[in-house]
C-alpha atoms as a PDB file:
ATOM      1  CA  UNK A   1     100.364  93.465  91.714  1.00  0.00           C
ATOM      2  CA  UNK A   2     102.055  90.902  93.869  1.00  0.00           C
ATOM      3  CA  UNK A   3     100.852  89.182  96.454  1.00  0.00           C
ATOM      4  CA  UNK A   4     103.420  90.654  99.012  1.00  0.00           C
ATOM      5  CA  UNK A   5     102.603  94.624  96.856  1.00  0.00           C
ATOM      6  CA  UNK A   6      99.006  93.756  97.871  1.00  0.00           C
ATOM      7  CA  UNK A   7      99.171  92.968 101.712  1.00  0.00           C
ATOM      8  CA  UNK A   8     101.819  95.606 101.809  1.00  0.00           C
ATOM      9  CA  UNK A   9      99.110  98.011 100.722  1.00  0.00           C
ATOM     10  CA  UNK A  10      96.451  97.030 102.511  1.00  0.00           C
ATOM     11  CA  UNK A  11      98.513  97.110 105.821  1.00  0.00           C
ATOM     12  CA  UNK A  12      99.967 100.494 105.311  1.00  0.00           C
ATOM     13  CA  UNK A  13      96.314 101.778 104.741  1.00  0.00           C
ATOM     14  CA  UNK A  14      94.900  99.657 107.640  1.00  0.00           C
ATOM     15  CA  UNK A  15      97.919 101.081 109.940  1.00  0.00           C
ATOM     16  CA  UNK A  16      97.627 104.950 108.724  1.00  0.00           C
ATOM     17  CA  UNK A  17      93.443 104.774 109.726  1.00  0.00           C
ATOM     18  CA  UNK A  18      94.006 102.786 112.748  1.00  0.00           C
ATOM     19  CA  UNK A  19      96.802 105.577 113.622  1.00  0.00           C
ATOM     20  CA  UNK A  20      94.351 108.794 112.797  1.00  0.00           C
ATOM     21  CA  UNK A  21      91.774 107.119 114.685  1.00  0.00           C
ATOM     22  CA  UNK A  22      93.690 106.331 117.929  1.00  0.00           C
ATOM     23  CA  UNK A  23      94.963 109.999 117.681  1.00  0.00           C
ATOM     24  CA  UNK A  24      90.783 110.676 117.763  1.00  0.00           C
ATOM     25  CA  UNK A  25      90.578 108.782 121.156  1.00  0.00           C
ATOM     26  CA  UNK A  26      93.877 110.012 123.193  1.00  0.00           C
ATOM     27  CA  UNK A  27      95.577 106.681 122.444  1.00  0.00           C
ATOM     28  CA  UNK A  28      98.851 105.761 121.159  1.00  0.00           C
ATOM     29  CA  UNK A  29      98.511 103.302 118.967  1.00  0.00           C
ATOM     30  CA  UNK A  30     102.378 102.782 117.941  1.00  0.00           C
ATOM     31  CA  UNK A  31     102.632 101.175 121.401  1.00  0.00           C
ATOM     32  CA  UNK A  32     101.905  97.436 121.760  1.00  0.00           C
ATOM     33  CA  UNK A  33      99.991  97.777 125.096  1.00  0.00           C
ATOM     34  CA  UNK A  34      97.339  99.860 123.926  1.00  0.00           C
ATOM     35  CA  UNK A  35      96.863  97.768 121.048  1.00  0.00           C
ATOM     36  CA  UNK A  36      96.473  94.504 123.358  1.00  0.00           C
ATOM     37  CA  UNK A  37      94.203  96.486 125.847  1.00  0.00           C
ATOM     38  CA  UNK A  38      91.978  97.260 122.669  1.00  0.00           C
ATOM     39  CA  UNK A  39      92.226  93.941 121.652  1.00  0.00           C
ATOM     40  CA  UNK A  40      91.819  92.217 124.842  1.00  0.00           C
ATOM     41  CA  UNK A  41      88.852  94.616 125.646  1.00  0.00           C
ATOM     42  CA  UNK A  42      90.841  95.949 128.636  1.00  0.00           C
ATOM     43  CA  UNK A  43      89.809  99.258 127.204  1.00  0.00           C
ATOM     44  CA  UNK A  44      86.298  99.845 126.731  1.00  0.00           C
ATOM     45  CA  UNK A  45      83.870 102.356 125.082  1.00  0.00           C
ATOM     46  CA  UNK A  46      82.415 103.041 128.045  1.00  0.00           C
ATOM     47  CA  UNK A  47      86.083 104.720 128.762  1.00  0.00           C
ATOM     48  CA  UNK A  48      85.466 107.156 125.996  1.00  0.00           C
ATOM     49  CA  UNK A  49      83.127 110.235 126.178  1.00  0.00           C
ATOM     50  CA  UNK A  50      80.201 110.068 123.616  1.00  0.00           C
ATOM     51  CA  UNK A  51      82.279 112.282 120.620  1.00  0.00           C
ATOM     52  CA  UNK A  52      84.993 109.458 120.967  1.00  0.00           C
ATOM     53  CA  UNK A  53      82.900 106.315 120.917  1.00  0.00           C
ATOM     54  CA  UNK A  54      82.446 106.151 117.152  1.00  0.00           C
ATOM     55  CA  UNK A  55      85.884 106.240 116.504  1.00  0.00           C
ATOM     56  CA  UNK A  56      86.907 103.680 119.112  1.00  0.00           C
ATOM     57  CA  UNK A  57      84.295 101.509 117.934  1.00  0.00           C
ATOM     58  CA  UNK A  58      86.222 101.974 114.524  1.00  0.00           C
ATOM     59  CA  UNK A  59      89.199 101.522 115.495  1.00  0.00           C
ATOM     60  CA  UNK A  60      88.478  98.261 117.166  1.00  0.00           C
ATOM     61  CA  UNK A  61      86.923  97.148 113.984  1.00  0.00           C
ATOM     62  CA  UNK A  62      90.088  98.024 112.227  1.00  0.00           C
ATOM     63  CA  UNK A  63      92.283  96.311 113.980  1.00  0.00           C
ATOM     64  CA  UNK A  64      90.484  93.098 114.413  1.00  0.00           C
ATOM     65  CA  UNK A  65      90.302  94.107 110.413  1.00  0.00           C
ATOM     66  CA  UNK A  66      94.262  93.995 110.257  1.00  0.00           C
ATOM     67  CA  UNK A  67      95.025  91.027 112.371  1.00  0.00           C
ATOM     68  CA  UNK A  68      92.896  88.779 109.556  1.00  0.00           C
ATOM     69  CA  UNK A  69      94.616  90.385 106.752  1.00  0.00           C
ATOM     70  CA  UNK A  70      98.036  89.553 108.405  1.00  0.00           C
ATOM     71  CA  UNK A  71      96.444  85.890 108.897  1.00  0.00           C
ATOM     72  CA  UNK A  72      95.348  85.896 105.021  1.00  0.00           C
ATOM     73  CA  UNK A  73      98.949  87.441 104.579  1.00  0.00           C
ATOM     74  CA  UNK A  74     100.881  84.403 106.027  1.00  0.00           C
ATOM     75  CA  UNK A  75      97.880  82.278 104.567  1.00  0.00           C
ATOM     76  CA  UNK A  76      98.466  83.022 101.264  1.00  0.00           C
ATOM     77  CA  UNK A  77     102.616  84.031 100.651  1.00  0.00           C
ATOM     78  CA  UNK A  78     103.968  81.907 103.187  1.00  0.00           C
ATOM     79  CA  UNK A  79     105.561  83.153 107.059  1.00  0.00           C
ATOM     80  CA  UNK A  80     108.876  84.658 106.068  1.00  0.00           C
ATOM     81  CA  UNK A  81     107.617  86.840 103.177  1.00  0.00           C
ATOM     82  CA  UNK A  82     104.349  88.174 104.974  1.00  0.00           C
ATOM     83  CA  UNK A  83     107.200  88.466 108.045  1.00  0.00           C
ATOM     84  CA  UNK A  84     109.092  91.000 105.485  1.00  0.00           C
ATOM     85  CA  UNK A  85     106.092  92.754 104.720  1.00  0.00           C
ATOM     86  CA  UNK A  86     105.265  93.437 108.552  1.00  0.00           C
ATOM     87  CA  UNK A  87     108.445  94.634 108.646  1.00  0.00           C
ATOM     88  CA  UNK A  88     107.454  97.817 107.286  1.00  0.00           C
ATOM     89  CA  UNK A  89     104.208  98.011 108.580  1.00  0.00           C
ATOM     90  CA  UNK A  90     103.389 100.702 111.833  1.00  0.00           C
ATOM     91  CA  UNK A  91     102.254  98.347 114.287  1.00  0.00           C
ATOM     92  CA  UNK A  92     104.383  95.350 114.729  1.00  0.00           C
END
């Protein structure tokens, strides 16, 4: 497998977890402000009643999760091929 097959791969699994779980929480996670807010703890767990809290607090895992792949990505096949491989991803 390629490098660029590989981070393809584990993107689109990354994206399709981090999508089932937002759709756990009430959140839209195809739209860049609710990943930021996530990201930039704007939304909290505290937000969240108790049967949601596990699956924000995976969610948040999984995205910090993707945004280091997507660093390894450009880290290891260069800017412009890990760029075509976000290309397809779900979150942009």
């Amino acid at each position: 497998m390629s490098g660029m097959q590989h981070f393809d791969h584990e993107l689109t699994e990354l994206d399709r977890q981090i999508v089932r779980l937002g759709n756990l929480c009430g959140l839209d996670m195809l739209q860049d402000k609710t990943v930021l807010s996530i990201l930039e703890d704007k939304t909290k767990l505290e937000h969240f009643s108790k049967e949601r809290q596990k699956p924000f607090l995976l969610l948040k895992g999984l995205l910090t999760l993707r945004y280091m792949v997507e660093q390894q990505c450009i880290d290891d096949i260069g800017t412009g091929d890990c760029k075509q491989v976000l290309s397809a991803t779900l979150l942009k």
